[in-house]
PDB file of N, CA and C in Angstrom:
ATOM      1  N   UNK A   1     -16.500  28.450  -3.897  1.00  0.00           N
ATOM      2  CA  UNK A   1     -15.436  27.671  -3.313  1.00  0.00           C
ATOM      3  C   UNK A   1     -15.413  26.292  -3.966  1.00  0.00           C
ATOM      4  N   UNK A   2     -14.295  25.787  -4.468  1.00  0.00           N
ATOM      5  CA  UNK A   2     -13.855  24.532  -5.064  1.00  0.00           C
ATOM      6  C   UNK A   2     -13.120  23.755  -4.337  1.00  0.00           C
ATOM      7  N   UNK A   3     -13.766  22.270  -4.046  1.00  0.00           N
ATOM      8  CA  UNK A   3     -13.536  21.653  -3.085  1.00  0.00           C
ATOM      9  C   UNK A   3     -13.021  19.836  -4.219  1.00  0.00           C
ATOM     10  N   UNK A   4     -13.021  18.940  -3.465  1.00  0.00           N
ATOM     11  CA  UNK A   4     -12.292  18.014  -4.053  1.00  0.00           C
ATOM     12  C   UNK A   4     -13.315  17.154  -3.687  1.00  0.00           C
ATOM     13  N   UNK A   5     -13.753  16.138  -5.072  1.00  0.00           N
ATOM     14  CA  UNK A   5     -14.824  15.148  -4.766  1.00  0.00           C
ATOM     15  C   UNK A   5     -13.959  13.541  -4.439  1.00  0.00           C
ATOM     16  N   UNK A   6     -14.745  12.973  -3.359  1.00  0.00           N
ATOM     17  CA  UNK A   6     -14.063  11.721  -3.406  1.00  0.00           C
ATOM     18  C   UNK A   6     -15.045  10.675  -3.437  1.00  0.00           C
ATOM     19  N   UNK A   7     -14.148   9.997  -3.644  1.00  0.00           N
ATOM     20  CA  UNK A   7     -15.210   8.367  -4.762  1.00  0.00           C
ATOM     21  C   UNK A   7     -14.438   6.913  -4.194  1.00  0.00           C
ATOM     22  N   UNK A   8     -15.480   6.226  -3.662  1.00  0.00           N
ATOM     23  CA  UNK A   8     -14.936   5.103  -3.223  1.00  0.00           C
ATOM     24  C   UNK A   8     -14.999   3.851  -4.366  1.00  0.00           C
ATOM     25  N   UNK A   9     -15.862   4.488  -5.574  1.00  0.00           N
ATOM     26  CA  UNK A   9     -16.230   3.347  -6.336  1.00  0.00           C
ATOM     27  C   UNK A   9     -14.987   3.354  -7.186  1.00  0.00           C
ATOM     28  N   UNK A  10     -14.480   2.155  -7.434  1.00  0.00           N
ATOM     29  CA  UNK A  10     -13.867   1.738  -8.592  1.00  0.00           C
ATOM     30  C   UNK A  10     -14.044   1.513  -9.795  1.00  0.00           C
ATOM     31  N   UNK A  11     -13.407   1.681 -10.717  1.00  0.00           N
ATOM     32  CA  UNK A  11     -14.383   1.407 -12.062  1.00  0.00           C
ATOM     33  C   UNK A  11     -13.434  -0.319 -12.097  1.00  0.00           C
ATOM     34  N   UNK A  12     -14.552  -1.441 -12.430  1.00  0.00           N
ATOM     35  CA  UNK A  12     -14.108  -2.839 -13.052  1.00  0.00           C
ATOM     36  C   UNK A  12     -13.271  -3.003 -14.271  1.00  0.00           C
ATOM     37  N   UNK A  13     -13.107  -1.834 -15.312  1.00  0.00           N
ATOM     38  CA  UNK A  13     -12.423  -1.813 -16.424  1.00  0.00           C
ATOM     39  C   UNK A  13     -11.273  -1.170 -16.017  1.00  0.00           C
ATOM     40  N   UNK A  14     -10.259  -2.359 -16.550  1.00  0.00           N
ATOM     41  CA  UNK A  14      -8.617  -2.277 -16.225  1.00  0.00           C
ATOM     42  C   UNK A  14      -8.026  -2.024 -17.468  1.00  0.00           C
ATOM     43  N   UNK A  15      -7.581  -0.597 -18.279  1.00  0.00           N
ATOM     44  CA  UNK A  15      -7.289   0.079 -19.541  1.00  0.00           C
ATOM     45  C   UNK A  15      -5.869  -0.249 -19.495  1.00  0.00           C
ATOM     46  N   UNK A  16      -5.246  -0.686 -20.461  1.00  0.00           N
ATOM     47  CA  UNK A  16      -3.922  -0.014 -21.146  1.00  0.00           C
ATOM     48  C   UNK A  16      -2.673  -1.199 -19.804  1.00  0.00           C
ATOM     49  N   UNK A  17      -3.141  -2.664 -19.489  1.00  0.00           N
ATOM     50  CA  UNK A  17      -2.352  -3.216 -19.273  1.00  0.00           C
ATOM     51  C   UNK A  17      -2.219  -4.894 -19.310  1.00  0.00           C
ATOM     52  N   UNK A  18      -2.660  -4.596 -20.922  1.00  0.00           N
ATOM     53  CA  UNK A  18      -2.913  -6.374 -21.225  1.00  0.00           C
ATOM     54  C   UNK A  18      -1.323  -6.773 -21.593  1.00  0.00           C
ATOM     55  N   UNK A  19       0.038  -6.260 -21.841  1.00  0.00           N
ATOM     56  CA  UNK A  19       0.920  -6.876 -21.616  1.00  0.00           C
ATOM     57  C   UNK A  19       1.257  -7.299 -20.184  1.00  0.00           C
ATOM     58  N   UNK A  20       0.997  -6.373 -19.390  1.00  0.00           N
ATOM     59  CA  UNK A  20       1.714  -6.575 -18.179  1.00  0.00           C
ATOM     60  C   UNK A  20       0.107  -8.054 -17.513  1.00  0.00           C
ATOM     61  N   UNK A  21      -0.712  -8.096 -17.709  1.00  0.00           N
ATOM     62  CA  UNK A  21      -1.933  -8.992 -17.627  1.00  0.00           C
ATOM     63  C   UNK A  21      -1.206 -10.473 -17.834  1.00  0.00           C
ATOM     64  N   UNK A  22      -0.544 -10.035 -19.152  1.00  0.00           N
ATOM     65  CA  UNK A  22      -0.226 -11.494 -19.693  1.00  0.00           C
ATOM     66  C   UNK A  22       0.871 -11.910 -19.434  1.00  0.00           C
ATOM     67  N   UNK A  23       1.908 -11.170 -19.095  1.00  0.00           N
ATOM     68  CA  UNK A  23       3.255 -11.684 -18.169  1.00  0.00           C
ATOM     69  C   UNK A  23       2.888 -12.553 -16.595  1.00  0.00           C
ATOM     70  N   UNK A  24       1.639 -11.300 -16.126  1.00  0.00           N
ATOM     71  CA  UNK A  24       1.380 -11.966 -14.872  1.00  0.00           C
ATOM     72  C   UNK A  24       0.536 -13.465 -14.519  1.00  0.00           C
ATOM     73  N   UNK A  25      -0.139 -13.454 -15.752  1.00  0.00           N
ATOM     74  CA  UNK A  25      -0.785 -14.702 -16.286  1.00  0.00           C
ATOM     75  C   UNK A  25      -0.203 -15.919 -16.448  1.00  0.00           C
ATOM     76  N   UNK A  26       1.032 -15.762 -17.432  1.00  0.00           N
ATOM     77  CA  UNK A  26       1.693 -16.635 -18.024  1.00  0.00           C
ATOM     78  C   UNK A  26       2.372 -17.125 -16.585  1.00  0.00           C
ATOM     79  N   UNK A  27       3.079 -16.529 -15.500  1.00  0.00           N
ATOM     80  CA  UNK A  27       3.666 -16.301 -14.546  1.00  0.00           C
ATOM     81  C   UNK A  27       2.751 -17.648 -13.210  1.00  0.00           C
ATOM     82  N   UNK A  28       1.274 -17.323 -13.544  1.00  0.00           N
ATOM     83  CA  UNK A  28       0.852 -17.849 -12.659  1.00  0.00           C
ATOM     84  C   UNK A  28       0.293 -19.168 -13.402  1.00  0.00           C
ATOM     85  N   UNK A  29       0.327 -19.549 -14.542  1.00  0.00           N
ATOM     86  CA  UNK A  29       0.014 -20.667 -15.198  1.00  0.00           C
ATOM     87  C   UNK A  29       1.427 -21.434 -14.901  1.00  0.00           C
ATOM     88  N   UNK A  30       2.415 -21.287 -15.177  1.00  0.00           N
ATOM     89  CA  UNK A  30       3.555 -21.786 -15.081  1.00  0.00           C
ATOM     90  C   UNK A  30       4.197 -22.163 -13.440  1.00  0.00           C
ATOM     91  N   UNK A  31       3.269 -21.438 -12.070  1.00  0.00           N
ATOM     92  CA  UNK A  31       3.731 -21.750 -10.940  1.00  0.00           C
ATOM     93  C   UNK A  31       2.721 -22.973 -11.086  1.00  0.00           C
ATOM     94  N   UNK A  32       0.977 -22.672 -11.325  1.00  0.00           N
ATOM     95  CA  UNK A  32       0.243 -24.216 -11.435  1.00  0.00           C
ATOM     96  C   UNK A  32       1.164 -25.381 -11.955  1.00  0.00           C
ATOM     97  N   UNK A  33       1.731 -24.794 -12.954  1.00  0.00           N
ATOM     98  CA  UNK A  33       2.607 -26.613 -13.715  1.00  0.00           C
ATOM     99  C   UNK A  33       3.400 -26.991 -12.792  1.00  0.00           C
ATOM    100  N   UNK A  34       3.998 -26.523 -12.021  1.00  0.00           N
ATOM    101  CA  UNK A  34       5.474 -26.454 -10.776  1.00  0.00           C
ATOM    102  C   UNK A  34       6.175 -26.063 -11.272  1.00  0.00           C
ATOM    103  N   UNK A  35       6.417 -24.969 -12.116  1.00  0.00           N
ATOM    104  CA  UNK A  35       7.333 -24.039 -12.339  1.00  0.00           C
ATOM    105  C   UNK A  35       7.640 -22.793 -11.499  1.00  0.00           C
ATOM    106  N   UNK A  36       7.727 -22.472 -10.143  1.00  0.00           N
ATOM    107  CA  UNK A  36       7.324 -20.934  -9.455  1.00  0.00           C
ATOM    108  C   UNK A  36       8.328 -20.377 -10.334  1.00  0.00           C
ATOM    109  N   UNK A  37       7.133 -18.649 -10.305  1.00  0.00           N
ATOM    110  CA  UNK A  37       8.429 -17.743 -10.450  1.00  0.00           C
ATOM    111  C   UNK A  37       8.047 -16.913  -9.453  1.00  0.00           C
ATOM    112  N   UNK A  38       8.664 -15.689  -9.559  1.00  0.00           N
ATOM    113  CA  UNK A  38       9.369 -14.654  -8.603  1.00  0.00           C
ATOM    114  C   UNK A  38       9.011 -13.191  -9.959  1.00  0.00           C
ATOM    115  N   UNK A  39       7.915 -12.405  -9.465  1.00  0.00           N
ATOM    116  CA  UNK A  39       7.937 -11.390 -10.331  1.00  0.00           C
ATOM    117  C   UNK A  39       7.650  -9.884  -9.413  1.00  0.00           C
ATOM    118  N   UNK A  40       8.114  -8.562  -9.888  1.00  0.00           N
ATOM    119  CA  UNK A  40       8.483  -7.960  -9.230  1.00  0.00           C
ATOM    120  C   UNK A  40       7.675  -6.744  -9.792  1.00  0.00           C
ATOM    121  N   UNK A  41       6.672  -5.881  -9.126  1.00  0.00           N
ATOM    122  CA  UNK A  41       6.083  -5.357  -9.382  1.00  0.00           C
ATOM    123  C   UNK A  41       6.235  -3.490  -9.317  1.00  0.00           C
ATOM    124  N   UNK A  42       7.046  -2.566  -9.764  1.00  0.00           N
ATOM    125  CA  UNK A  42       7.581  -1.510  -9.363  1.00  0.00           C
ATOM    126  C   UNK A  42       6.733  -0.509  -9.870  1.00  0.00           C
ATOM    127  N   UNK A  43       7.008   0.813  -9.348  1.00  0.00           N
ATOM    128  CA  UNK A  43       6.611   1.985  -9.937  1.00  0.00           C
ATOM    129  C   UNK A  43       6.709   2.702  -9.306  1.00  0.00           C
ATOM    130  N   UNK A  44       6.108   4.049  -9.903  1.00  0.00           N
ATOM    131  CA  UNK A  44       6.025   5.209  -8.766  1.00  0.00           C
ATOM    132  C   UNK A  44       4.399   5.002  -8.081  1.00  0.00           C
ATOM    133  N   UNK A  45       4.322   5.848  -7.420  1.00  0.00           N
ATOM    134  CA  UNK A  45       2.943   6.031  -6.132  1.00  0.00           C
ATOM    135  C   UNK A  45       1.597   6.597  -7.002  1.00  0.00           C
ATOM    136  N   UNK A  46       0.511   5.194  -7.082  1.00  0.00           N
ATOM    137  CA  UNK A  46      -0.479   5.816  -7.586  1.00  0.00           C
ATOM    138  C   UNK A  46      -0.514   5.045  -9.231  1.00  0.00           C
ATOM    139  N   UNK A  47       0.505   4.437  -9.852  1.00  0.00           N
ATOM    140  CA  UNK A  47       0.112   4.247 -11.307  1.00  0.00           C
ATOM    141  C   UNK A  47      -0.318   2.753 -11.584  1.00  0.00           C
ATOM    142  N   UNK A  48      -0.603   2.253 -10.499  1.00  0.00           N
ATOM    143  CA  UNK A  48      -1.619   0.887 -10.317  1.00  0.00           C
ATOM    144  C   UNK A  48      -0.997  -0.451 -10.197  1.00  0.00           C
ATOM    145  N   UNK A  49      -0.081  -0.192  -9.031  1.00  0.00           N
ATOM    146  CA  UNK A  49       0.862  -1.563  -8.918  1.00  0.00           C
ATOM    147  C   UNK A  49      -0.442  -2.300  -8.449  1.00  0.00           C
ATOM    148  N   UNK A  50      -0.828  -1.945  -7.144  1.00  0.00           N
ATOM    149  CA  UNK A  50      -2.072  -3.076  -6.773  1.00  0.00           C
ATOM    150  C   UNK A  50      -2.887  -3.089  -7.520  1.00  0.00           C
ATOM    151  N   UNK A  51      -3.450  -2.442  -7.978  1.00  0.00           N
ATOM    152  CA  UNK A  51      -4.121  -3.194  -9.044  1.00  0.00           C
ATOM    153  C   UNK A  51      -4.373  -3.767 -10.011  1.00  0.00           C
ATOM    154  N   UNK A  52      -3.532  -3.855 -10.442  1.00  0.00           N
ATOM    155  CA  UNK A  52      -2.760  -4.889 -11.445  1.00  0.00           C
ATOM    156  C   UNK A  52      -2.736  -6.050 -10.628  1.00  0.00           C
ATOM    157  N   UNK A  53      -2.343  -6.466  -9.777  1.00  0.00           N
ATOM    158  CA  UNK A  53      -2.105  -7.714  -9.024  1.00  0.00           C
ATOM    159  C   UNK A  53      -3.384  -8.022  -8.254  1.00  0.00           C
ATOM    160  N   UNK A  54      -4.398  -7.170  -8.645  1.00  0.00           N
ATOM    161  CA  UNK A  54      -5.553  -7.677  -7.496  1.00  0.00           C
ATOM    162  C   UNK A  54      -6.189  -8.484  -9.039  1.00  0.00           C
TER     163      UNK A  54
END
């Protein structure tokens, strides 16, 4: 019988989103100067909106 393993650990290595890193970066360097912006984070379910933003 094949059952489903679950894992609470996260892995610390964040692959394959140093553009979207550096939009959100640039984004939050520029609210420090007093520039706010407003950025909008979409997708489908599961392909790492929060975590990207954590």
């Amino acid at each position: 019988m094949l059952g489903t393993v679950h894992s609470s650990h996260t892995s610390p290595v964040f692959v394959g989103r140093s553009a979207e890193l550096t939009v959100l970066g640039e984004a939050l360097s520029r609210a420090d100067a007093g520039e706010p912006r407003a950025l909008f984070v979409g997708g489908e379910a599961g392909v790492g909106k929060t975590r990207l933003i954590q």
